[in-house]
Protein backbone atom coordinates (compact mmCIF):
# COMPACT_ATOMS: atom_id res chain seq x y z
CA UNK A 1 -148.05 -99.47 -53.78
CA UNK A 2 -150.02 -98.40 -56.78
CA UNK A 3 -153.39 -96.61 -56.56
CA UNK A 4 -155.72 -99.58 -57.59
CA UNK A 5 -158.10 -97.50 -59.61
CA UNK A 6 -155.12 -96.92 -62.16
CA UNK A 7 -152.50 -100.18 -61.76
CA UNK A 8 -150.93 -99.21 -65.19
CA UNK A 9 -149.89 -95.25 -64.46
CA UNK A 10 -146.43 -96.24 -64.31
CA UNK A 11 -145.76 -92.48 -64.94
CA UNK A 12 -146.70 -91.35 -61.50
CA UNK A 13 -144.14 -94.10 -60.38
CA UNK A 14 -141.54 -92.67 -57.77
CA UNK A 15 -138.23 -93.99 -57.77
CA UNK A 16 -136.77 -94.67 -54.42
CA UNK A 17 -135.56 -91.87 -52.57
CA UNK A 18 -133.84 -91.33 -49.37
CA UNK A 19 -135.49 -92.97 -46.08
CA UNK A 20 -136.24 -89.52 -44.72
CA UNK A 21 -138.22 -88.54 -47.66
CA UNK A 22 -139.73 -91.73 -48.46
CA UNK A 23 -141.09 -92.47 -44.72
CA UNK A 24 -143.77 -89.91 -44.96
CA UNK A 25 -145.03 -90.86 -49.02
CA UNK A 26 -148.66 -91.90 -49.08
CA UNK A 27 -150.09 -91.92 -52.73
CA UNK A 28 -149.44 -93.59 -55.94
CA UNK A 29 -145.87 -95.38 -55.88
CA UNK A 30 -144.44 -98.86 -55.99
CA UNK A 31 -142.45 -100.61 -53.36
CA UNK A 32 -140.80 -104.15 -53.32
CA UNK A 33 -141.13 -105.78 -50.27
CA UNK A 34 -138.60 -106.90 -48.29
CA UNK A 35 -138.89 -110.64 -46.99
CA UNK A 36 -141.66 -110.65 -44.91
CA UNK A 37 -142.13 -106.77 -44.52
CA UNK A 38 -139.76 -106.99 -41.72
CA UNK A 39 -137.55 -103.82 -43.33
CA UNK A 40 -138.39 -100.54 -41.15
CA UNK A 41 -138.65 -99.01 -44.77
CA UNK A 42 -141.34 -100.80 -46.17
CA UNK A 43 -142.93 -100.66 -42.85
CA UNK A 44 -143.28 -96.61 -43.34
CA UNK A 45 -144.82 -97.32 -46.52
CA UNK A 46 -147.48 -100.20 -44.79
CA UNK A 47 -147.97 -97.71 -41.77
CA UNK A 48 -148.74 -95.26 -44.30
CA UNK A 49 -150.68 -96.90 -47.10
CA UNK A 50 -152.62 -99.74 -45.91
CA UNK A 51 -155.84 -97.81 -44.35
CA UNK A 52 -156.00 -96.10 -47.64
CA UNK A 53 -159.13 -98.44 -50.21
CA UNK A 54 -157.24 -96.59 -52.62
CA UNK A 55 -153.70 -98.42 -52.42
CA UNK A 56 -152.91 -101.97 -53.79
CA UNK A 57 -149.98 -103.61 -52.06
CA UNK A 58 -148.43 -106.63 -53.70
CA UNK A 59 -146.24 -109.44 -51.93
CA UNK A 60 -143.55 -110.82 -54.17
CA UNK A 61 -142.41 -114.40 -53.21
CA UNK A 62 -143.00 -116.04 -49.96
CA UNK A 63 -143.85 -114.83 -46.76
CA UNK A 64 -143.81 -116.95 -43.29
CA UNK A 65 -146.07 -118.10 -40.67
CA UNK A 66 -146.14 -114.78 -37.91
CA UNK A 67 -144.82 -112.01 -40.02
CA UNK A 68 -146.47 -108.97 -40.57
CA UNK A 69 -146.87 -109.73 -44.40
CA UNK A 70 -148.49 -113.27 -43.74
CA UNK A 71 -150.92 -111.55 -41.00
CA UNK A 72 -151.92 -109.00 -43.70
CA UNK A 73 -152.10 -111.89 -46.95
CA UNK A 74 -154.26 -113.71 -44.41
CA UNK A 75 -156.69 -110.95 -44.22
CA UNK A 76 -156.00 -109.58 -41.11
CA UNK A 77 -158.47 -106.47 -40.81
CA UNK A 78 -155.76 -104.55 -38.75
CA UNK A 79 -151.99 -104.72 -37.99
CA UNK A 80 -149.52 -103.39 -35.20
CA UNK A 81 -147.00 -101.38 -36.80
CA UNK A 82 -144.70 -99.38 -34.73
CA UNK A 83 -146.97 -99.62 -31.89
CA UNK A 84 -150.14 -98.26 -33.71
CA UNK A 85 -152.71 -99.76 -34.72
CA UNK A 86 -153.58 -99.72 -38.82
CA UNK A 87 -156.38 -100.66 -40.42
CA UNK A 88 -155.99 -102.77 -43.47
CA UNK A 89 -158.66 -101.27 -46.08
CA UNK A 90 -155.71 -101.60 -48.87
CA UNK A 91 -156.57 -104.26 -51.74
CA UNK A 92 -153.96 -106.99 -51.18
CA UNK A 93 -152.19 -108.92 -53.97
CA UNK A 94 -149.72 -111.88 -54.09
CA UNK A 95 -147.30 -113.09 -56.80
CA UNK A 96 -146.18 -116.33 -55.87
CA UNK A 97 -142.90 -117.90 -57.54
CA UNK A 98 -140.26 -115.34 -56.77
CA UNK A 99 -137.31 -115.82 -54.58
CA UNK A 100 -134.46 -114.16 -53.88
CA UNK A 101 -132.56 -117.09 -52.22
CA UNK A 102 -131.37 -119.99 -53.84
CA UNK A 103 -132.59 -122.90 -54.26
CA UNK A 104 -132.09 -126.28 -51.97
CA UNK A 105 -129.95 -127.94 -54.26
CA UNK A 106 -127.80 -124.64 -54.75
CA UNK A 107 -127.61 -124.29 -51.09
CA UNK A 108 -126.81 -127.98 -50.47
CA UNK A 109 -124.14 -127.72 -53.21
CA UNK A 110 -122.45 -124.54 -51.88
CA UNK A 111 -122.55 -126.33 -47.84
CA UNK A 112 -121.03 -129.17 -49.21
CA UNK A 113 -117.81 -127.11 -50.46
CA UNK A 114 -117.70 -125.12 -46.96
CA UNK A 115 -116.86 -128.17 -44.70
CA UNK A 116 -118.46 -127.08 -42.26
CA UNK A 117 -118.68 -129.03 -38.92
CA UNK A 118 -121.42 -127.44 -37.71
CA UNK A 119 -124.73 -125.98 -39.80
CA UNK A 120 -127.06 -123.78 -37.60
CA UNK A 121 -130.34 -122.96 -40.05
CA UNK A 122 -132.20 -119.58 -38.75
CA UNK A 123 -133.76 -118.61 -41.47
CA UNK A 124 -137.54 -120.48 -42.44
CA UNK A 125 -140.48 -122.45 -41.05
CA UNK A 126 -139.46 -125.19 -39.23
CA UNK A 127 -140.90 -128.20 -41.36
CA UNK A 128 -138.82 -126.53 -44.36
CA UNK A 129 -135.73 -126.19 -42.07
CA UNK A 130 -136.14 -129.96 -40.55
CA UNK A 131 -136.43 -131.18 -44.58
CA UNK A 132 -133.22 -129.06 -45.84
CA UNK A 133 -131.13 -129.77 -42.03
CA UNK A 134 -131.70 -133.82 -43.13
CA UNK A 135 -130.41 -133.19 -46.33
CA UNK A 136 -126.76 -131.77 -45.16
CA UNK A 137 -124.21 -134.38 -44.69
CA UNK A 138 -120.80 -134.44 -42.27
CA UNK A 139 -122.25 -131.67 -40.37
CA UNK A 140 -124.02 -131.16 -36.74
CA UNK A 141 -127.31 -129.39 -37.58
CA UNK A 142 -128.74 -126.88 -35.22
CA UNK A 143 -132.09 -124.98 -36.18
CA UNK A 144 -133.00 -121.98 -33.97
CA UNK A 145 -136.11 -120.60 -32.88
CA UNK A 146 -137.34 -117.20 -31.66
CA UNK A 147 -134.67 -115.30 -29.38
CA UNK A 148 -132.43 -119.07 -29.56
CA UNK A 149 -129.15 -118.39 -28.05
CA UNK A 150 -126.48 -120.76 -29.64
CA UNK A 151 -122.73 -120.93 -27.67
CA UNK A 152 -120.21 -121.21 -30.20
C-alpha cells in the first residue's frame, strides 16, 4: 500500500520483513496481494491500512465472487477482518491481466500427461470450473464447493 498523495516515492518503499514486524506496519509501503487476500499476512496489512484515506491498495489479477478482496473491489464501505470490523476509507485500485496460474490450455496439456482417473477442481467460480471440468478427457470430474468432503 502506497500513500496515495505520493504513488511514485518508491524510496519510502519497505521491503518485506518478518511477519512479526510487518503485522503492525501502517504507513507508506507496498504489498502484493495474495489471491484473493485470503493470506493472514496481507490481512495485517488490510486490517491495518484500509480505514486510513491516505493508503491506496491495489489488486493484481483476479479476485472471486465472496472473498474479502472482491467485497472490498466492490465497494464495500466496511469489512470483517479477524473479527473486527474495518472501515474501508482506503482508495482502491485494480490491475486486471495478471495471473499467477497457468493458463487453460497449459493446464489441460499438463492433465493430459498425468492420467489421471479422477480430476477433482477446487480452486475457481463454478461457471469457470464447469467450462475447464468439460474440457478434460478420460477422467471422472468432481468440482467441490465450500467445506465439500470428497472420499478418496
Amino acid at each position: 500500500m502506497i500513500p496515495s498523495t505520493c504513488p511514485r516515492c518508491i524510496s519510502r518503499v519497505r521491503r518485506r520483513s518478518p511477519l512479526p514486524e510487518t503485522q503492525s506496519i501502517a504507513g507508506p509501503s507496498a504489498w502484493p496481494a495474495p489471491a484473493c487476500a485470503r493470506g493472514g499476512r496481507i490481512r495485517h496489512h488490510l486490517r491495518n491500512n484500509l480505514g486510513r484515506d491516505a493508503s491506496s491498495v491495489v489488486f493484481v489479477g483476479f479476485a472471486a465472487n465472496g472473498t474479502l478482496a472482491r467485497s472490498i473491489i466492490d465497494g464495500a464501505k466496511e469489512v470483517n477482518i479477524f473479527g473486527e470490523t474495518i472501515p474501508v476509507r482506503a482508495r482502491i485500485h485494480t490491475i486486471n491481466g495478471f495471473s499467477a496460474h497457468a493458463d487453460q490450455a497449459e493446464l489441460l496439456a499438463w492433465h493430459k500427461q498425468t492420467g489421471a482417473k479422477r480430476s477433482f477442481l477446487v480452486h475457481g467460480e463454478e461457471e469457470t470450473m464447469g467450462q475447464i471440468g468439460a474440457k478434460l478427457a478420460g477422467t471422472s470430474v468432481e468440482m467441490s464447493s465450500p467445506h465439500h468432503v470428497f472420499a478418496l
